[in-house]
Protein backbone atom coordinates (compact mmCIF):
# COMPACT_ATOMS: atom_id res chain seq x y z
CA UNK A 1 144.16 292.50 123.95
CA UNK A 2 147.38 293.83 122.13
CA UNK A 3 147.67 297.80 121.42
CA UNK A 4 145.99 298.36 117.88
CA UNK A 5 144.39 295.66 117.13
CA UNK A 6 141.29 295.59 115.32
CA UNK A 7 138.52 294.25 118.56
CA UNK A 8 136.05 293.17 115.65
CA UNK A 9 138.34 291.04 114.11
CA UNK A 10 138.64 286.83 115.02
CA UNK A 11 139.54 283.79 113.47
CA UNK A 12 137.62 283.17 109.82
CA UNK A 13 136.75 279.79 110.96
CA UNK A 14 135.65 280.22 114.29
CA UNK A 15 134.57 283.36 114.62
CA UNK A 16 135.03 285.37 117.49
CA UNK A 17 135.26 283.21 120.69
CA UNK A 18 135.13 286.21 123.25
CA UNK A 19 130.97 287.33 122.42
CA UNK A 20 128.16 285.66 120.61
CA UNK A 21 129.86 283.58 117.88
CA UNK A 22 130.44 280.98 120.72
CA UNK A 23 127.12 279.66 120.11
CA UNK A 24 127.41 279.10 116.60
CA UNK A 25 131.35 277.27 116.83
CA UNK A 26 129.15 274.56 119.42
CA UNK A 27 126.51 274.19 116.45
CA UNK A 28 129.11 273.79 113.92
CA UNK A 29 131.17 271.18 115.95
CA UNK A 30 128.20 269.28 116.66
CA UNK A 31 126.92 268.93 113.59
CA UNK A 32 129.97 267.99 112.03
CA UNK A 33 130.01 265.39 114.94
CA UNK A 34 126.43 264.31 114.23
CA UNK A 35 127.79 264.04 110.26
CA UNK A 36 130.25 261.85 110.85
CA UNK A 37 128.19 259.52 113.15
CA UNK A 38 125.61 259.27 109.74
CA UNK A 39 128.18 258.76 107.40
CA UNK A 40 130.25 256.13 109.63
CA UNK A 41 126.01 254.23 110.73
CA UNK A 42 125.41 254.61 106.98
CA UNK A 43 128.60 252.67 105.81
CA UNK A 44 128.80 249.79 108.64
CA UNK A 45 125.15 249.01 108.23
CA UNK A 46 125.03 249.04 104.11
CA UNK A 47 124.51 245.47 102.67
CA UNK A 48 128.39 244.86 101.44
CA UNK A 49 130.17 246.54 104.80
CA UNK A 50 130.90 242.56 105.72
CA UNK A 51 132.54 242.17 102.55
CA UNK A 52 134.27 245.50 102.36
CA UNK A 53 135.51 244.70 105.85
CA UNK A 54 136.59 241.46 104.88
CA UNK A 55 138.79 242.75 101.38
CA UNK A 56 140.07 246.14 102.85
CA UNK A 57 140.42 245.74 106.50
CA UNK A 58 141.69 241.97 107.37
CA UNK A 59 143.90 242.13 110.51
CA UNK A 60 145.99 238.88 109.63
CA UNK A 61 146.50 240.50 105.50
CA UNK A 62 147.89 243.85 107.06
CA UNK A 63 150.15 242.17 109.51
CA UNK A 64 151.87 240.10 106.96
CA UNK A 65 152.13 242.43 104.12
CA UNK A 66 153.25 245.46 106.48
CA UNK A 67 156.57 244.96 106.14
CA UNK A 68 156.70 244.78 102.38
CA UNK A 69 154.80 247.58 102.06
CA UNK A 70 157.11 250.01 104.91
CA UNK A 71 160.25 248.82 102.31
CA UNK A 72 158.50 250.00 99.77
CA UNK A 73 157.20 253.31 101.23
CA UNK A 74 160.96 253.72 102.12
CA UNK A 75 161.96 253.54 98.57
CA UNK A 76 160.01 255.77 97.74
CA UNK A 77 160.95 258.96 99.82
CA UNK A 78 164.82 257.41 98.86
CA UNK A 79 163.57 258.22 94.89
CA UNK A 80 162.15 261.67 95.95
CA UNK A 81 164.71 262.68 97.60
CA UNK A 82 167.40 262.37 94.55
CA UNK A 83 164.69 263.19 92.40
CA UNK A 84 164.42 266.72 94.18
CA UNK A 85 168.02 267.28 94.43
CA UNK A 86 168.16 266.80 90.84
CA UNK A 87 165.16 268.65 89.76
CA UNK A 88 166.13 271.84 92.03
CA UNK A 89 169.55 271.76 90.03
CA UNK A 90 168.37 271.09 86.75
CA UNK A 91 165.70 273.97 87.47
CA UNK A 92 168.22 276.59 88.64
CA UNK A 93 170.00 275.65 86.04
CA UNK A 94 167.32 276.40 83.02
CA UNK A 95 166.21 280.12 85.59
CA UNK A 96 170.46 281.26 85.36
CA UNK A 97 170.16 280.44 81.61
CA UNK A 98 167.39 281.75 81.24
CA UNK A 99 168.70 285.34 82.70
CA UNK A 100 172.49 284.90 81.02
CA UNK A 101 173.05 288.61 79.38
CA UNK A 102 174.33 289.16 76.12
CA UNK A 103 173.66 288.69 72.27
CA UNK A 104 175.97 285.92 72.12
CA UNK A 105 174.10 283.98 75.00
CA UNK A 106 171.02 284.64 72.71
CA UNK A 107 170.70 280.77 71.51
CA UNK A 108 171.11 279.43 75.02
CA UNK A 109 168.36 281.84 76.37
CA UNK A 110 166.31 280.93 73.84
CA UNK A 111 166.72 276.75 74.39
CA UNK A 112 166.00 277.43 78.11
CA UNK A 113 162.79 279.77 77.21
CA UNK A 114 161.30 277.15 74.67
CA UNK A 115 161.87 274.09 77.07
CA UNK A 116 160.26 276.34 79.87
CA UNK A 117 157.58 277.03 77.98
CA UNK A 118 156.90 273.81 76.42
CA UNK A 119 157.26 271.72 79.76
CA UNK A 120 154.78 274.72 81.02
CA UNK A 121 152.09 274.21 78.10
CA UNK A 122 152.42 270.28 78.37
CA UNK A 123 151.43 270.49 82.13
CA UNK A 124 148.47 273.18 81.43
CA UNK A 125 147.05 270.72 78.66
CA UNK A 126 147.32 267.93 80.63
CA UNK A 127 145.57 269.35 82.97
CA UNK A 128 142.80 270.48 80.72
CA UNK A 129 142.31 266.97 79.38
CA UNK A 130 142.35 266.06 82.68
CA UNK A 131 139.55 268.88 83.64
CA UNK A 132 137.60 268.11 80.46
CA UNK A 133 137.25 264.29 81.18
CA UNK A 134 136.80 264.60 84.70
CA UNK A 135 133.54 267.19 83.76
């Protein structure tokens, strides 16, 4: 035990390990165990596993579309990555304009506040609508 440190104080999720929490990190891990044993029995033994099994998890589809699907995985980190290098330059871009000094600066500053703030209020009503039809 370090100098100064707090003796009543333990991980949030499993408690303190040293005393009489033990007990109750061995129920926890059980039944989460127990849980997942259900919910796997309950899904293999439901009336359309076979066909599930047959659509999602065929051996001989996943071996032959693998590699199209690893090419196409690869593109896709390729297209984030220049995405993000050109999104973190285009941001820092609009934050220095936004912070340029000066009257004569005024009608830059004021382009980069109004696209901030409408690319800001797009993404919070999105959201909403997506809230709103999800509820």
């Amino acid at each position: 035990m370090s100098v100064g440190a707090d003796p009543g104080r333990g991980s949030r999720i499993l408690g303190d390990l040293r005393g009489s929490d033990q007990g109750s990190v061995w129920i926890a891990t059980v039944s989460t165990i127990v849980f997942a044993a259900i919910v796997v029995a309950v899904i293999v033994t439901s009336p359309g596993w076979p066909a599930v099994k047959k659509a999602f998890f065929n051996r001989e589809i996943f071996v032959d579309s693998f590699p199209e699907i690893a090419r196409a995985f690869l593109l896709n980190i390729r297209i984030f990555l220049i995405a993000e290098a050109v999104i973190l330059v285009f941001a820092l871009l609009i934050a220095v304009l936004r912070g340029v000094p000066g009257p004569v600066f005024f009608p830059i500053r004021a382009l980069a506040v109004v696209y901030t703030d409408l690319f800001r209020g797009i993404g919070r009503a999105s959201c909403r609508e997506r809230v709103s039809i999800d509820v």
